[in-house]
N, C-alpha and C. Protein backbone atom coordinates (compact mmCIF):
# COMPACT_ATOMS: atom_id res chain seq x y z
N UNK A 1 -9.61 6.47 -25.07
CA UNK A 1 -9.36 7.34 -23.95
C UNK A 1 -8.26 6.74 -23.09
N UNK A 2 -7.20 7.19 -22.84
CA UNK A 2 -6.18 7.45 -21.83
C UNK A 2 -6.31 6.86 -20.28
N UNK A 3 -7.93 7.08 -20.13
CA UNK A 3 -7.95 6.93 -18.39
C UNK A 3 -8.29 5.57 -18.65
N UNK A 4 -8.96 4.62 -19.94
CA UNK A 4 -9.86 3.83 -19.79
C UNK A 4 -9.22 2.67 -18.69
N UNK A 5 -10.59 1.45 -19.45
CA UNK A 5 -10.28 0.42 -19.01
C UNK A 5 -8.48 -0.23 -19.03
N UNK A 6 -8.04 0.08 -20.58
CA UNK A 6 -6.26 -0.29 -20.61
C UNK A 6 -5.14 -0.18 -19.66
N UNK A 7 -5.76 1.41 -18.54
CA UNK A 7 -4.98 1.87 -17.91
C UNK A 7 -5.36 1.04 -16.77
N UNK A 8 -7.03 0.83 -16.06
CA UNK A 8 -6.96 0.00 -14.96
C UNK A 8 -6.88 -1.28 -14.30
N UNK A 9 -6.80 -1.80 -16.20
CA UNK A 9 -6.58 -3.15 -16.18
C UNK A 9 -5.16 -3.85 -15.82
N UNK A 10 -4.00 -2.23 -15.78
CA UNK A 10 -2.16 -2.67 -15.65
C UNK A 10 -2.34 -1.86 -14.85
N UNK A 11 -2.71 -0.87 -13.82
CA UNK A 11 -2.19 -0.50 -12.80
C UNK A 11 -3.38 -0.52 -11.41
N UNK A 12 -4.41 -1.24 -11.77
CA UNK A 12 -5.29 -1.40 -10.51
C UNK A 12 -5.02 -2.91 -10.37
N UNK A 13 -5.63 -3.21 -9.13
CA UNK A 13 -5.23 -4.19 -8.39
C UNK A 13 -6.01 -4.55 -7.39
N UNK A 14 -6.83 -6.08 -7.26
CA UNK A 14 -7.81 -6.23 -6.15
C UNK A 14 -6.79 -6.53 -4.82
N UNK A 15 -7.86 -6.25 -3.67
CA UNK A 15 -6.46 -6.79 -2.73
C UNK A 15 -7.54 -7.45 -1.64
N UNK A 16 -9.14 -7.22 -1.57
CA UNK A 16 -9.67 -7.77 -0.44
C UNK A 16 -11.26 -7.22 -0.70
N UNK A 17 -11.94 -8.41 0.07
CA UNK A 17 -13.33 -8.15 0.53
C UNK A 17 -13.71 -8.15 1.56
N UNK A 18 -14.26 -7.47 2.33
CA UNK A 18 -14.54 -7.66 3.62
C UNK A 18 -16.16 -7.22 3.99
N UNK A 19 -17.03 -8.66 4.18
CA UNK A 19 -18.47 -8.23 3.98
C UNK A 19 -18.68 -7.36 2.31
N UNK A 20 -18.93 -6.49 2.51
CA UNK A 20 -19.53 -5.49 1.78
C UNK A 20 -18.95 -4.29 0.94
N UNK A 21 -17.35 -4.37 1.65
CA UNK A 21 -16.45 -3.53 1.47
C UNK A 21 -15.16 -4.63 0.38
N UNK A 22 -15.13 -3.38 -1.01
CA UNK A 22 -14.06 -4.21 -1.69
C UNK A 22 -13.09 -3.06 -1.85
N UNK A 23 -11.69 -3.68 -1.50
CA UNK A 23 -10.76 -2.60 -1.41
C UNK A 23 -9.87 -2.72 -3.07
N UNK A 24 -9.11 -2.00 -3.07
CA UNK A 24 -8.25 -2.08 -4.89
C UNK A 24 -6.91 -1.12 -4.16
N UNK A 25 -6.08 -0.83 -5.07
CA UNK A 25 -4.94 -0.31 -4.80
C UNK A 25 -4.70 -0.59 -6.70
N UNK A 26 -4.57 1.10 -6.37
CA UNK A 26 -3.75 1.82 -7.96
C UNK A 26 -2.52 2.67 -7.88
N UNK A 27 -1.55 2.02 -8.87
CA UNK A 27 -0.08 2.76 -9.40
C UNK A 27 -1.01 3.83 -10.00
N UNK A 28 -0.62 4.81 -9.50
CA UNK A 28 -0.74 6.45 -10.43
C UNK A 28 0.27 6.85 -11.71
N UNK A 29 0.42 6.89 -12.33
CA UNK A 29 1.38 7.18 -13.54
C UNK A 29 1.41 8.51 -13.35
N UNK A 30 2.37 9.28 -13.42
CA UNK A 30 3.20 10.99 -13.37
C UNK A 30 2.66 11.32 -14.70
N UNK A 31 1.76 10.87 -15.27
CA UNK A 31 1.22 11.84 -16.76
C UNK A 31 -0.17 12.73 -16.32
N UNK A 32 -0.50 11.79 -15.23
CA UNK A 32 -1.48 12.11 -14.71
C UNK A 32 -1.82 13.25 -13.90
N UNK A 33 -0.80 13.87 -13.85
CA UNK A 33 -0.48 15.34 -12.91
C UNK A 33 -0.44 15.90 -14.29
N UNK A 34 -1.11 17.50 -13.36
CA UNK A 34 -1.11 18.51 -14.35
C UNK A 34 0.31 19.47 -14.09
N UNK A 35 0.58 20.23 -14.49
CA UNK A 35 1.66 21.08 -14.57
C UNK A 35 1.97 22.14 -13.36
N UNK A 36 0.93 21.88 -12.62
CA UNK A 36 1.55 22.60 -11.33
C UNK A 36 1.63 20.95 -9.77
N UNK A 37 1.51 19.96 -10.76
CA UNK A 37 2.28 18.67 -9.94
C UNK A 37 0.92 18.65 -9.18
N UNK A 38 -0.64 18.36 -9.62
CA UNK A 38 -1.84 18.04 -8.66
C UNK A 38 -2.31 16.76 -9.64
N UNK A 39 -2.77 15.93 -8.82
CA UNK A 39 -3.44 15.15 -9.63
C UNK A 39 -4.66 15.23 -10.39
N UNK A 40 -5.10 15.24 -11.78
CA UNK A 40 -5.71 15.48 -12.94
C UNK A 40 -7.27 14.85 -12.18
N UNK A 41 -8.35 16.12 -11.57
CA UNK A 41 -9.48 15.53 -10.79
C UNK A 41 -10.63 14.66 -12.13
N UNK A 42 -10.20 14.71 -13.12
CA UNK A 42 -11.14 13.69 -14.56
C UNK A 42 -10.15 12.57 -14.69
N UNK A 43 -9.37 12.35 -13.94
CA UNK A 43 -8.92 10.86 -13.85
C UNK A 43 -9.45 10.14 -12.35
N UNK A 44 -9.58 11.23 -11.52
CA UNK A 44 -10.03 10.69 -10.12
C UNK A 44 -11.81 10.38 -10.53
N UNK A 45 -12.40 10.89 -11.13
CA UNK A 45 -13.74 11.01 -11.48
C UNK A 45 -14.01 9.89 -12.01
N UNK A 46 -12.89 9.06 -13.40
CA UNK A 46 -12.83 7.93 -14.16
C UNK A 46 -12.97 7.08 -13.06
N UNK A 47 -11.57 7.04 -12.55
CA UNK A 47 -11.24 6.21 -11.50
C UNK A 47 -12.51 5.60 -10.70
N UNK A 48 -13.25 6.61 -10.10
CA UNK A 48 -14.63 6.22 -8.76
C UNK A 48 -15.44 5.79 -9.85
N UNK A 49 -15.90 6.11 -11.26
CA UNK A 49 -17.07 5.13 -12.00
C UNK A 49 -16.32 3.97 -12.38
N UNK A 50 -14.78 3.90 -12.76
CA UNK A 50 -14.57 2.35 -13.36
C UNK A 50 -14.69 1.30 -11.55
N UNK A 51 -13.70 2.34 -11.09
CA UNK A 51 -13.32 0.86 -9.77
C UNK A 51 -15.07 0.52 -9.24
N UNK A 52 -16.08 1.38 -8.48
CA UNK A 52 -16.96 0.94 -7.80
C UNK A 52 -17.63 0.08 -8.35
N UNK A 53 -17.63 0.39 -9.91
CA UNK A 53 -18.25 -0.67 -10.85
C UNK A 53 -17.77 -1.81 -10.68
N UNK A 54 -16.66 -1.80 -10.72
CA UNK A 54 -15.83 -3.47 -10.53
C UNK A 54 -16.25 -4.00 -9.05
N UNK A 55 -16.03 -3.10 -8.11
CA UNK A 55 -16.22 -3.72 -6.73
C UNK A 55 -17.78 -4.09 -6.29
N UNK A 56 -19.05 -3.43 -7.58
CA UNK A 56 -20.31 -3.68 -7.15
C UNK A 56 -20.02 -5.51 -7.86
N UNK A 57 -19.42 -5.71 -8.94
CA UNK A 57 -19.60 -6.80 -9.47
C UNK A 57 -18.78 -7.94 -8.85
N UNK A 58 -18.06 -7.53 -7.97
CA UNK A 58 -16.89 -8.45 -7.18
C UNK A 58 -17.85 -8.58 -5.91
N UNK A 59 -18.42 -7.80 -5.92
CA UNK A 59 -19.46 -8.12 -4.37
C UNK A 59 -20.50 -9.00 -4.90
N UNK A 60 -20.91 -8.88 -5.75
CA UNK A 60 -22.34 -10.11 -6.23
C UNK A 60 -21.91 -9.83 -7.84
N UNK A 61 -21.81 -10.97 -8.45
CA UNK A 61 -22.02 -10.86 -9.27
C UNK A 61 -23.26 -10.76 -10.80
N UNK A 62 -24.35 -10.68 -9.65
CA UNK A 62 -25.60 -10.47 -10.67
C UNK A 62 -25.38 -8.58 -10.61
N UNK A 63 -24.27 -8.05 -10.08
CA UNK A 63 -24.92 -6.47 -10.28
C UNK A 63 -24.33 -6.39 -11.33
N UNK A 64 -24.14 -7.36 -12.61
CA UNK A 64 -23.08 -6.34 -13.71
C UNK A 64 -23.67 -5.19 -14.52
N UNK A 65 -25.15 -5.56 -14.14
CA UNK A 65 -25.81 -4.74 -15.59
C UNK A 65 -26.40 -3.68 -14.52
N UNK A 66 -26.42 -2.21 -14.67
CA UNK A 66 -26.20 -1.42 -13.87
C UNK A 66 -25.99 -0.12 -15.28
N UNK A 67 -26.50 1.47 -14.87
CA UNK A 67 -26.24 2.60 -15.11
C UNK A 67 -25.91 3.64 -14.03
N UNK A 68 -25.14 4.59 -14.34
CA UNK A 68 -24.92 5.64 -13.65
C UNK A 68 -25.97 6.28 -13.64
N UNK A 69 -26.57 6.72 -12.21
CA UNK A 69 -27.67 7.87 -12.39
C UNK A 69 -27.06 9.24 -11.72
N UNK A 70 -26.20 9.25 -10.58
CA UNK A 70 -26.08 10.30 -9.94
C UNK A 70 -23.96 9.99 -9.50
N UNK A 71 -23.30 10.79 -9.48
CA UNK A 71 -22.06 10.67 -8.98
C UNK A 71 -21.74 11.76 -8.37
N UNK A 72 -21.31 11.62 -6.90
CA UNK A 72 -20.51 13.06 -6.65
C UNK A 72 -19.37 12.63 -5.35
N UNK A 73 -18.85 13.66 -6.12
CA UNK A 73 -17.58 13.47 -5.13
C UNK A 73 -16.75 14.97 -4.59
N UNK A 74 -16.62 14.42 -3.51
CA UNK A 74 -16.03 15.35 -2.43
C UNK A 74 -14.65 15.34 -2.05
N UNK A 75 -13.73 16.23 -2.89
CA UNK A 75 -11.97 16.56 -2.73
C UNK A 75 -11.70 17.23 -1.62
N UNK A 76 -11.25 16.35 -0.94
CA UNK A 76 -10.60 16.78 0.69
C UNK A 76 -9.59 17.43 0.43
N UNK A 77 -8.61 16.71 0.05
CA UNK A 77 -7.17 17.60 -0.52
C UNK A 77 -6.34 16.91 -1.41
N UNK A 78 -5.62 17.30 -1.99
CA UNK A 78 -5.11 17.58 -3.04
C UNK A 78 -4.32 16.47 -3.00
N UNK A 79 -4.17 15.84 -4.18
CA UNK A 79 -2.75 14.79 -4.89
C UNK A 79 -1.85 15.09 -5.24
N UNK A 80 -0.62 15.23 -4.73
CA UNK A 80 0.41 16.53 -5.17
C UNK A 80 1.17 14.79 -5.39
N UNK A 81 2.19 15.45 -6.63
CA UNK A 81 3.16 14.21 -7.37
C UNK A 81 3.88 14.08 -6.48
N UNK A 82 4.05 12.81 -5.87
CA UNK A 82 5.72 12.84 -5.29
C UNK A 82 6.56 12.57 -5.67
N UNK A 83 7.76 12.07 -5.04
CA UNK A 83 9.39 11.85 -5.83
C UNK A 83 9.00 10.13 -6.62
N UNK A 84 8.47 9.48 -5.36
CA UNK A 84 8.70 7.83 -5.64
C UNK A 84 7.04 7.83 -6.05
N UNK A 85 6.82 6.84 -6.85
CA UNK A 85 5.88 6.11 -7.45
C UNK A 85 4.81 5.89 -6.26
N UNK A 86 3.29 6.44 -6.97
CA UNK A 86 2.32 7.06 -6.01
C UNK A 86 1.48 5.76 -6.22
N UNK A 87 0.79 5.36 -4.84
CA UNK A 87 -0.16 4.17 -4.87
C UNK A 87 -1.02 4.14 -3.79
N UNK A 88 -2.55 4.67 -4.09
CA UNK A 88 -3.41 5.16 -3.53
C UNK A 88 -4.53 3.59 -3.37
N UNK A 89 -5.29 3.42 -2.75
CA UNK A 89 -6.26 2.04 -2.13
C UNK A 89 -7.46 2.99 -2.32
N UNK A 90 -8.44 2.08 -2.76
CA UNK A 90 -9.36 2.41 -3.32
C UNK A 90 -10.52 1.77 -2.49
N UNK A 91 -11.98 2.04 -1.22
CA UNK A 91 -12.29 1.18 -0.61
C UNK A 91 -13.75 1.35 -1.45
N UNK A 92 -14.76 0.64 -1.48
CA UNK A 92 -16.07 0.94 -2.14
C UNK A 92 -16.84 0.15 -1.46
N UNK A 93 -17.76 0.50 -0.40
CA UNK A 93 -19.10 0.26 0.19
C UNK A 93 -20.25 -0.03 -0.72
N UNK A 94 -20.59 -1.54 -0.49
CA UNK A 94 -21.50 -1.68 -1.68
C UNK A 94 -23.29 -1.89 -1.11
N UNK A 95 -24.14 -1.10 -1.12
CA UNK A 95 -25.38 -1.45 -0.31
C UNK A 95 -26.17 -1.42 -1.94
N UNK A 96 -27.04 -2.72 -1.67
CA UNK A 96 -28.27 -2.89 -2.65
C UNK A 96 -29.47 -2.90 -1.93
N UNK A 97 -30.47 -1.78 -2.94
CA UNK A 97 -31.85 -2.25 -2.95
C UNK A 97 -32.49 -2.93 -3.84
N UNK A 98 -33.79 -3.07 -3.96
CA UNK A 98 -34.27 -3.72 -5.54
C UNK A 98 -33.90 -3.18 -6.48
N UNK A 99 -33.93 -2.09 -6.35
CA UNK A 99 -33.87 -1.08 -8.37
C UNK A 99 -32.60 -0.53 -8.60
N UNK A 100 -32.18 -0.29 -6.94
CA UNK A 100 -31.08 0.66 -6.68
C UNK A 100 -29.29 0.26 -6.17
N UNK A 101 -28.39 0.27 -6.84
CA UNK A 101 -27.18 0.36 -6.18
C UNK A 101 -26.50 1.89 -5.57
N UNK A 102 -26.03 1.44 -4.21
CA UNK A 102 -25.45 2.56 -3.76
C UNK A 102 -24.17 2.33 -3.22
N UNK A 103 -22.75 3.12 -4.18
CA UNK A 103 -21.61 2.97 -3.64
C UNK A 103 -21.01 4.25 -3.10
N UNK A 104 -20.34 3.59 -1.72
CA UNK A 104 -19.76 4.44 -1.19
C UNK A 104 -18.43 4.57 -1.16
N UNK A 105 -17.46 5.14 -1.96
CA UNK A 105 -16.05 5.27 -2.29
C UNK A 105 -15.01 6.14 -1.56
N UNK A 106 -13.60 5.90 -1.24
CA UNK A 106 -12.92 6.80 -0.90
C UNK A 106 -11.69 6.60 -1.05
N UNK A 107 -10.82 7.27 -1.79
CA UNK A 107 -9.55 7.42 -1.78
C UNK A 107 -8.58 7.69 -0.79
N UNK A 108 -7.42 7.00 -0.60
CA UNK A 108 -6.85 6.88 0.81
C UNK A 108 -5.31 6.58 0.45
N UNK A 109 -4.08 7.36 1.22
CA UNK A 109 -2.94 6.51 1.01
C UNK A 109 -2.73 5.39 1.89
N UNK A 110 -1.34 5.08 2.17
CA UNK A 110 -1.29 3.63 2.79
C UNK A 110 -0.81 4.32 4.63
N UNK A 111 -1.08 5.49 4.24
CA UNK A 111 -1.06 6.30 5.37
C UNK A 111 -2.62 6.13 6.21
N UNK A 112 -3.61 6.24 5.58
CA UNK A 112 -4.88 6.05 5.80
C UNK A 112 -5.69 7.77 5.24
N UNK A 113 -4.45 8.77 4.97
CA UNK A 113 -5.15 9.88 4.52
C UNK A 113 -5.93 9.71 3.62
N UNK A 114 -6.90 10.81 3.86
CA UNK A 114 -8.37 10.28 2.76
C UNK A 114 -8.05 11.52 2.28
N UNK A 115 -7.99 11.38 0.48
CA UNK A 115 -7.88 12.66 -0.35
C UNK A 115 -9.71 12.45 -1.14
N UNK A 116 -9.96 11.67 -1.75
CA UNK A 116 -11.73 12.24 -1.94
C UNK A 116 -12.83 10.74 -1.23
N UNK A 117 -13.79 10.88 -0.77
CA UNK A 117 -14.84 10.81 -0.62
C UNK A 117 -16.25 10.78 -1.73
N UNK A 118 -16.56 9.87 -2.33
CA UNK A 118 -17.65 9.62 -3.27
C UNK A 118 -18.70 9.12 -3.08
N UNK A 119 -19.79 9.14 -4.04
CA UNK A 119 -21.18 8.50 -3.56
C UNK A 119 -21.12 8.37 -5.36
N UNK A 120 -21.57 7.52 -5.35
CA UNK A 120 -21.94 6.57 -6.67
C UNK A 120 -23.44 5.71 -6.82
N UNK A 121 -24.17 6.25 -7.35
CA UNK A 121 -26.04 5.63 -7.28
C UNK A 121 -26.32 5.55 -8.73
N UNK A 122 -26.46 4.20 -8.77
CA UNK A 122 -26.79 3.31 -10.03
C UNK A 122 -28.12 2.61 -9.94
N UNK A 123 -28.83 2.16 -11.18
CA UNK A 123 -29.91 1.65 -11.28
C UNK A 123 -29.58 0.66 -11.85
N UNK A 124 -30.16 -0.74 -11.44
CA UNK A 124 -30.24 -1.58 -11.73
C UNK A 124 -31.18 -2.03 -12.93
N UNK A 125 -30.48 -2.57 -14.04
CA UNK A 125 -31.06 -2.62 -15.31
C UNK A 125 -31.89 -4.18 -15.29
N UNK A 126 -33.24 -3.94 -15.95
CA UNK A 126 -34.00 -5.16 -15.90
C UNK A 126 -34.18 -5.56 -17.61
N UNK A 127 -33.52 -6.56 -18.11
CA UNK A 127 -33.85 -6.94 -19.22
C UNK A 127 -35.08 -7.79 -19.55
N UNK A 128 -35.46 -7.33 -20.67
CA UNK A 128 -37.00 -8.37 -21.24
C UNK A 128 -37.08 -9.20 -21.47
N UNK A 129 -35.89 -9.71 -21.82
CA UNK A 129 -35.72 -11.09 -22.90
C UNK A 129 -35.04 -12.21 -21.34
């Protein structure tokens, strides 16, 4: 797949932790727009399960083992292509309970405009062995 890990491993980027909050900053690639120049919302969707994942495991690293139970996200407005090379910051709120991870995500330019808003709720996996 196109969106995977290959793509966020060369164009994402850690940049900070603060408490609880881990921020990222991603180069957008122009393939990623659809044909009326919006950004492709199943790459923004990739995007909030790969990065929060990374930022639950950059916040502690015992959360690696973890499933998706619930994702949703809320498109404020739109990613329209621009002329110069697009680079959006990525912030992810990380709160743990015992069973439960809960991330809180949002897409932002360096403007501070917020284009989506996410909630990301994972379960924490208990192995036997």
């Amino acid at each position: 797949m196109e969106y995977g890990t290959s793509l966020l491993n060369k164009n994402l980027n850690f940049l900070n932790t603060n408490g609880n909050e881990v921020i990222h900053e991603l180069s957008i690639d122009s393939k990623f727009f659809d044909k009326n120049n919006y950004l492709d919302k199943g790459f923004l969707f990739t995007v909030i399960d790969a990065v929060s994942s990374r930022s639950a495991f950059l916040y502690d690293q015992e959360l690696l083992f973890h499933v998706s139970i619930n994702i949703k996200m809320n498109f404020l407005k739109e990613i329209i292509r621009p002329k110069e090379d697009l680079v959006v910051y990525i912030k992810t709120k990380v709160k743990r309970t015992k069973n439960l991870l809960f991330l809180e995500c949002s897409i932002y330019d360096k403007s501070g405009s917020v284009f989506v808003l996410a909630t990301h709720l994972k379960r924490l996996i208990k192995f036997k062995f």
